[in-house]
PDB file of N, CA and C in Angstrom:
ATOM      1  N   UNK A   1       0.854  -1.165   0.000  1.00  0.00           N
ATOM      2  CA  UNK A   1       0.000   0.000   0.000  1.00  0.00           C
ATOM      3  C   UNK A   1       0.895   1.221   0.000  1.00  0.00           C
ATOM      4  N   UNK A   2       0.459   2.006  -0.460  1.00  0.00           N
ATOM      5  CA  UNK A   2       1.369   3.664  -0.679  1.00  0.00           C
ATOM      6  C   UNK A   2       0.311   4.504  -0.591  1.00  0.00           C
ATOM      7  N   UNK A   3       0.612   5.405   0.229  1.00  0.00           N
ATOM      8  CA  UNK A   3       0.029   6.466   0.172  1.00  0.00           C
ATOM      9  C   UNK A   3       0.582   8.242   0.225  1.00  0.00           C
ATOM     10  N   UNK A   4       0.263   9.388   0.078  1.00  0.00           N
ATOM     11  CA  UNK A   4       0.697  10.220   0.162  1.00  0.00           C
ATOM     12  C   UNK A   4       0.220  11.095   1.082  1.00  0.00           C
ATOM     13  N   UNK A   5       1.036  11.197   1.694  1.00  0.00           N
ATOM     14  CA  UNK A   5       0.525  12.117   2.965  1.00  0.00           C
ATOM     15  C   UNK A   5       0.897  14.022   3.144  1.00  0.00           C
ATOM     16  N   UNK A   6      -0.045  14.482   2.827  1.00  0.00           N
ATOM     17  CA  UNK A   6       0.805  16.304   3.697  1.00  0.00           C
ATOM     18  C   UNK A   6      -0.300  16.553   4.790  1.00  0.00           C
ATOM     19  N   UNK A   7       0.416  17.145   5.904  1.00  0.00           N
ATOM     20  CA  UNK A   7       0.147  17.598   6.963  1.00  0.00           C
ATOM     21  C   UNK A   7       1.024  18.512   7.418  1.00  0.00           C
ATOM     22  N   UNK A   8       0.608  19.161   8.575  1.00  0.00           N
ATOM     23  CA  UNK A   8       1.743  19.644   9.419  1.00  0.00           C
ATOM     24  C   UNK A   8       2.521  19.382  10.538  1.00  0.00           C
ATOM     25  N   UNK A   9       4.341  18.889  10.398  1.00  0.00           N
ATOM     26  CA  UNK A   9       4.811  18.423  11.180  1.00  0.00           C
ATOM     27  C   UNK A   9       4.220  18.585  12.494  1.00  0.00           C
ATOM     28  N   UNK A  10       3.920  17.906  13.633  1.00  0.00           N
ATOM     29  CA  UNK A  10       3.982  18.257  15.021  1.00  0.00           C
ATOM     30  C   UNK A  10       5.248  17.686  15.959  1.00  0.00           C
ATOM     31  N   UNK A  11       5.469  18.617  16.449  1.00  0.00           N
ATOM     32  CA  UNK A  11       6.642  17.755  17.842  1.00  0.00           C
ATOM     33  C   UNK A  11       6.035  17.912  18.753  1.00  0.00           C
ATOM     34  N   UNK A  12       6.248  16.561  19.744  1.00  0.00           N
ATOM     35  CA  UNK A  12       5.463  16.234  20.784  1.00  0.00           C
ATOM     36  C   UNK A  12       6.621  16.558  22.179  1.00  0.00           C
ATOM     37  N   UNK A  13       6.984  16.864  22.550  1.00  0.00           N
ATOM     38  CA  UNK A  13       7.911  17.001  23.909  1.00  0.00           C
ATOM     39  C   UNK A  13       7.605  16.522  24.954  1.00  0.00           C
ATOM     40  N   UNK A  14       6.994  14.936  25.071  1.00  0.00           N
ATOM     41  CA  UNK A  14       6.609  14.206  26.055  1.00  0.00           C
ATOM     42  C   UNK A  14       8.483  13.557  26.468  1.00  0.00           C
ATOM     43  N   UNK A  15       7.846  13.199  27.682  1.00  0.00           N
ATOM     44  CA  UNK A  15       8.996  12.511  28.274  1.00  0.00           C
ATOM     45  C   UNK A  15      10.199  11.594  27.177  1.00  0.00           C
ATOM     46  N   UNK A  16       9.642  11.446  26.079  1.00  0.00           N
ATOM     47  CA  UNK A  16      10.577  10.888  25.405  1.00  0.00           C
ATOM     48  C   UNK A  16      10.130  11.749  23.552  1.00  0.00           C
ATOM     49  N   UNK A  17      10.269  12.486  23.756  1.00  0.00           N
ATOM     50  CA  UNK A  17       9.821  13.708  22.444  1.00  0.00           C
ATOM     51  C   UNK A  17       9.915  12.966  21.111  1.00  0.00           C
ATOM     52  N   UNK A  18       8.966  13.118  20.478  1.00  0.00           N
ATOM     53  CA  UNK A  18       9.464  12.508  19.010  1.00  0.00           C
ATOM     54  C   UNK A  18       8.314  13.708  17.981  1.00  0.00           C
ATOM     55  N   UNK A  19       8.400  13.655  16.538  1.00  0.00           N
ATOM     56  CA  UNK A  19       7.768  14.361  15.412  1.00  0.00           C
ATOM     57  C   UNK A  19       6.717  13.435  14.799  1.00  0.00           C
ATOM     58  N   UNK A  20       5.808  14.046  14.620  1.00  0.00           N
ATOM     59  CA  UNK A  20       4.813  12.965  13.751  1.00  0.00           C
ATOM     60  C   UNK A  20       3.769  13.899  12.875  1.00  0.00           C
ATOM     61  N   UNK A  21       3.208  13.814  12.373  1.00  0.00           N
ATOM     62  CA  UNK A  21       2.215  14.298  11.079  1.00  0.00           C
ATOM     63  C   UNK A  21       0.863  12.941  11.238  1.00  0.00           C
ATOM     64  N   UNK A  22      -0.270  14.093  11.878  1.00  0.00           N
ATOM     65  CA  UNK A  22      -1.508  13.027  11.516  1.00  0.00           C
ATOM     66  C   UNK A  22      -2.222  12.923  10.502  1.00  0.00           C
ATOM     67  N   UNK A  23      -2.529  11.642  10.059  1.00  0.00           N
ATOM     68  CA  UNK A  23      -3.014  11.155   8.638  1.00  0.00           C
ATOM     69  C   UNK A  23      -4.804  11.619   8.400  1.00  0.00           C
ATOM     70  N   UNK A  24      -5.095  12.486   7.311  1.00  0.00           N
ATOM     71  CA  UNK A  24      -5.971  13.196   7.085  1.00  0.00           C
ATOM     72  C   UNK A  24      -7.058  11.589   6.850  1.00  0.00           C
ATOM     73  N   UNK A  25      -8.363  11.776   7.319  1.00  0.00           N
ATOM     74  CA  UNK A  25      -9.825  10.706   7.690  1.00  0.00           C
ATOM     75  C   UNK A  25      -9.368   9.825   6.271  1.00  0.00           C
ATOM     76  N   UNK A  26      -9.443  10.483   4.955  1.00  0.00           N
ATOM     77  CA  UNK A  26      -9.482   9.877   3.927  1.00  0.00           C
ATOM     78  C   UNK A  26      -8.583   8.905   3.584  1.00  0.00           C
ATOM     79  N   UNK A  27      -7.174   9.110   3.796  1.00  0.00           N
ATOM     80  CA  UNK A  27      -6.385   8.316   4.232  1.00  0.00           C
ATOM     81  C   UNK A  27      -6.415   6.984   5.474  1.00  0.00           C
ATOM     82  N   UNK A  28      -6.773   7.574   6.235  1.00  0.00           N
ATOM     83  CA  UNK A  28      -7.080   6.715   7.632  1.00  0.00           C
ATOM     84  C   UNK A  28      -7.944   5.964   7.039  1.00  0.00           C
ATOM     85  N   UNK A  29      -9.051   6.150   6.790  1.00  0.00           N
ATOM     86  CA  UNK A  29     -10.255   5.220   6.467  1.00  0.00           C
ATOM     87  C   UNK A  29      -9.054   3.861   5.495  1.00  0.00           C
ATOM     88  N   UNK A  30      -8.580   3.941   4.279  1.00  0.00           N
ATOM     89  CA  UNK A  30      -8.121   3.895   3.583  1.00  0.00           C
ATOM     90  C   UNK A  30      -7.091   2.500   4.391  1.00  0.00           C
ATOM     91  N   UNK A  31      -6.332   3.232   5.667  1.00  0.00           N
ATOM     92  CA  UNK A  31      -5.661   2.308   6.388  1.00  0.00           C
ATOM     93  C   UNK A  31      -6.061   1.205   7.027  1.00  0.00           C
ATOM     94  N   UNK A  32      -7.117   1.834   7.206  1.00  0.00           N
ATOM     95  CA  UNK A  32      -7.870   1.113   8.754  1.00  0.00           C
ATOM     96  C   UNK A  32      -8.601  -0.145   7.930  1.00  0.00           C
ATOM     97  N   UNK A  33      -9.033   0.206   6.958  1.00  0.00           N
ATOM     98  CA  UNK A  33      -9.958  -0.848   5.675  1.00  0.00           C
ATOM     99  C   UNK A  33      -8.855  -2.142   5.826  1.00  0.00           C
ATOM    100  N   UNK A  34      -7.520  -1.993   5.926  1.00  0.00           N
ATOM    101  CA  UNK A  34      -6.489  -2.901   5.550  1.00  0.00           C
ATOM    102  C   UNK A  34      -5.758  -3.074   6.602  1.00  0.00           C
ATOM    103  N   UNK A  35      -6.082  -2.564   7.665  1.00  0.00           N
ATOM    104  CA  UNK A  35      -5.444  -2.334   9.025  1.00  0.00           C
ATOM    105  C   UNK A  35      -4.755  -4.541   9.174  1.00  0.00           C
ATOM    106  N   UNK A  36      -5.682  -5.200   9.391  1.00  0.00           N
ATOM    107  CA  UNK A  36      -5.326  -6.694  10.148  1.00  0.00           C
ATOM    108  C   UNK A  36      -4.369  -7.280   9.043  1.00  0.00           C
ATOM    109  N   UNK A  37      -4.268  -7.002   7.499  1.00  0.00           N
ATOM    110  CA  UNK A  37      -3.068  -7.582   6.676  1.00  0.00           C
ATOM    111  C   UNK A  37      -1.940  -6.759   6.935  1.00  0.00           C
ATOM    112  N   UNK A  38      -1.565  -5.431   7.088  1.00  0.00           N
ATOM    113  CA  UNK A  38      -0.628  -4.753   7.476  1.00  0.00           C
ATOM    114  C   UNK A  38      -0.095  -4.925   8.363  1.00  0.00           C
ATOM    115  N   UNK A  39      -0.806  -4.996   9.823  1.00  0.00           N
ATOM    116  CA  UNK A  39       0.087  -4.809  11.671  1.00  0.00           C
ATOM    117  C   UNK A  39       1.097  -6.104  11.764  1.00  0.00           C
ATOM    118  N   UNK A  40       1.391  -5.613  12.197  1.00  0.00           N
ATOM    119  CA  UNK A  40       2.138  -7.278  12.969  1.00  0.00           C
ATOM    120  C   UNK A  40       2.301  -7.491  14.732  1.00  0.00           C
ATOM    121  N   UNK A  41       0.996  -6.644  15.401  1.00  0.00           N
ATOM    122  CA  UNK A  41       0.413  -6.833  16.403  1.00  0.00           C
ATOM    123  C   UNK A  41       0.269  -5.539  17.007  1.00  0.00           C
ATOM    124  N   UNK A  42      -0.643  -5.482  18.213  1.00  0.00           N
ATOM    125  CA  UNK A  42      -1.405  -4.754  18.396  1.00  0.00           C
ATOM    126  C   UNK A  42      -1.529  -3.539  17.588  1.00  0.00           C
ATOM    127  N   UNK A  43      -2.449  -3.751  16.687  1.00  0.00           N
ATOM    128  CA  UNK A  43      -2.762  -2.782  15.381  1.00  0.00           C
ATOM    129  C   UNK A  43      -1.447  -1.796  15.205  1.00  0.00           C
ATOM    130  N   UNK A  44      -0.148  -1.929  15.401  1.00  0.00           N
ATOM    131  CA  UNK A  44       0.763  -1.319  14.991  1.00  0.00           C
ATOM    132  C   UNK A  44       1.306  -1.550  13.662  1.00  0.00           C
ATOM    133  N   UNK A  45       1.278  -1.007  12.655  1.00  0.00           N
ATOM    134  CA  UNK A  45       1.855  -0.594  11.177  1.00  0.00           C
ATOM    135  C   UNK A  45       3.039  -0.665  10.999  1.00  0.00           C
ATOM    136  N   UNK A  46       4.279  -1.527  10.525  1.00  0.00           N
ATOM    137  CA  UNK A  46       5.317  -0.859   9.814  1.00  0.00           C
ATOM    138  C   UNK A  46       5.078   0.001   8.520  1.00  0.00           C
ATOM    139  N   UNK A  47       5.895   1.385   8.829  1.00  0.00           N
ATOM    140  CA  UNK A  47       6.094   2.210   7.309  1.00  0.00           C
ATOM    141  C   UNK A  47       7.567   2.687   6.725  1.00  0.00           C
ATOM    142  N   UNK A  48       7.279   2.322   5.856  1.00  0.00           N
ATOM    143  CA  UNK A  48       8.927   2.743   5.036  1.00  0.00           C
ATOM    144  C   UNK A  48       8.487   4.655   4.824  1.00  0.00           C
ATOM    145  N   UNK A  49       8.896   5.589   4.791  1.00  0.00           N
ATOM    146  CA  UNK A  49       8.867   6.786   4.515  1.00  0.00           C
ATOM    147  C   UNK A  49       9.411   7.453   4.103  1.00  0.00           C
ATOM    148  N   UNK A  50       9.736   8.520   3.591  1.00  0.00           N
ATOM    149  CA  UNK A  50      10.319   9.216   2.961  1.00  0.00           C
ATOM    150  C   UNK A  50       9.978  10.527   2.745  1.00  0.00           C
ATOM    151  N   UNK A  51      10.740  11.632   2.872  1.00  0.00           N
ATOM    152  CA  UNK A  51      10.528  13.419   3.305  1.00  0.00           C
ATOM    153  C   UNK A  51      11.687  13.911   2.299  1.00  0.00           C
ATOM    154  N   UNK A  52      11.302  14.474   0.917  1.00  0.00           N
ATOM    155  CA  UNK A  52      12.737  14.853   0.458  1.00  0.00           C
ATOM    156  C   UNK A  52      13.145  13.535  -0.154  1.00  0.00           C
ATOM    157  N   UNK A  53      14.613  13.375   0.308  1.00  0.00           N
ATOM    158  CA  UNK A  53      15.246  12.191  -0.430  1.00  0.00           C
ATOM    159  C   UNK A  53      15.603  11.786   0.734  1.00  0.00           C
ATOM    160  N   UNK A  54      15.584  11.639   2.355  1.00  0.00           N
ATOM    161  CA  UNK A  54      15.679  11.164   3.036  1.00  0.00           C
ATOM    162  C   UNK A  54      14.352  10.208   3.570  1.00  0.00           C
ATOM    163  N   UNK A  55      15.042   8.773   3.274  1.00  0.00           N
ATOM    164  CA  UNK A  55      14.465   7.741   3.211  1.00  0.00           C
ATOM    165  C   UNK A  55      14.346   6.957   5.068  1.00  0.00           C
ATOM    166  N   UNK A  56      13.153   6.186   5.713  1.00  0.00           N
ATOM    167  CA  UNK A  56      13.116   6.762   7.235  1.00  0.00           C
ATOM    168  C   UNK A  56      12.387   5.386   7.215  1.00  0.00           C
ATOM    169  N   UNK A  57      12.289   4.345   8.352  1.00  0.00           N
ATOM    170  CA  UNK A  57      11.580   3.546   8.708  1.00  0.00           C
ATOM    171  C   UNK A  57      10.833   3.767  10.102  1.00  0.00           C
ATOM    172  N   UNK A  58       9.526   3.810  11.041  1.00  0.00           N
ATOM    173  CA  UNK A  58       8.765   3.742  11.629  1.00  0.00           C
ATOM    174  C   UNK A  58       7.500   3.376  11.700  1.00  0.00           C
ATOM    175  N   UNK A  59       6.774   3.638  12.337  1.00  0.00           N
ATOM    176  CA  UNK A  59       5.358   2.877  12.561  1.00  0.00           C
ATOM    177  C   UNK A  59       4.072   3.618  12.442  1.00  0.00           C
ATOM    178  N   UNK A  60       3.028   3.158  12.305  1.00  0.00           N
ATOM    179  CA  UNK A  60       1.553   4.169  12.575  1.00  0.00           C
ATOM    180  C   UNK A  60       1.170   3.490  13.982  1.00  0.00           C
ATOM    181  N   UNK A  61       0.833   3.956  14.773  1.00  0.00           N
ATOM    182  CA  UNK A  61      -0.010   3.736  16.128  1.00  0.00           C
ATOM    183  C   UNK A  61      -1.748   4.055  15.787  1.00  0.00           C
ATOM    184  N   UNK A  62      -2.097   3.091  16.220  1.00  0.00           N
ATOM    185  CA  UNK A  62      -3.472   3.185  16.309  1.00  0.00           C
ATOM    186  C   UNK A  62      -4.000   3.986  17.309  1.00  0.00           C
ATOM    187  N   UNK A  63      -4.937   5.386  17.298  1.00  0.00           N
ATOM    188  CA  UNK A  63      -5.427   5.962  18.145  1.00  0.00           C
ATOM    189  C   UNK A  63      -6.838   6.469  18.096  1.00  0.00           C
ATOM    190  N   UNK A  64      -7.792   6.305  19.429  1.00  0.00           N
ATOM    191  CA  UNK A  64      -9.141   6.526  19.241  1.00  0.00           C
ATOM    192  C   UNK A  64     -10.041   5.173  18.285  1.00  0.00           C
ATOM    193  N   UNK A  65      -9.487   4.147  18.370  1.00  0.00           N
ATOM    194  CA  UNK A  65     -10.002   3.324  16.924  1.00  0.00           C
ATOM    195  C   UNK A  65      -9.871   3.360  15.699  1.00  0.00           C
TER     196      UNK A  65
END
């Protein structure tokens, strides 16, 4: 699955700070349709990504359902 995402960066400055961009409904819907062939447990996502030409591996977290 591929998708294209724009949003606006957010940084979170919780106890362990990290950056993330939330995925606009249309998209989500889109995920969530395919959510149980994708996770590889508790509804967590691997994603390959990419910003620019810097190429990035992390996850989607499931939130709110």
């Amino acid at each position: 699955m591929e998708l294209r995402i724009r949003g606006k960066l957010i940084h979170w400055r919780g106890p362990s700070p990290f950056h993330f961009v939330a995925i606009p409904a249309a998209q989500g819907a889109k995920i969530k349709a395919r959510a149980r062939e994708l996770t590889y447990g508790w509804g967590v996502i691997p994603v390959r990504g990419t910003i620019g030409s810097t190429a990035f591996t992390t996850s989607l977290f499931p939130r709110d359902g």
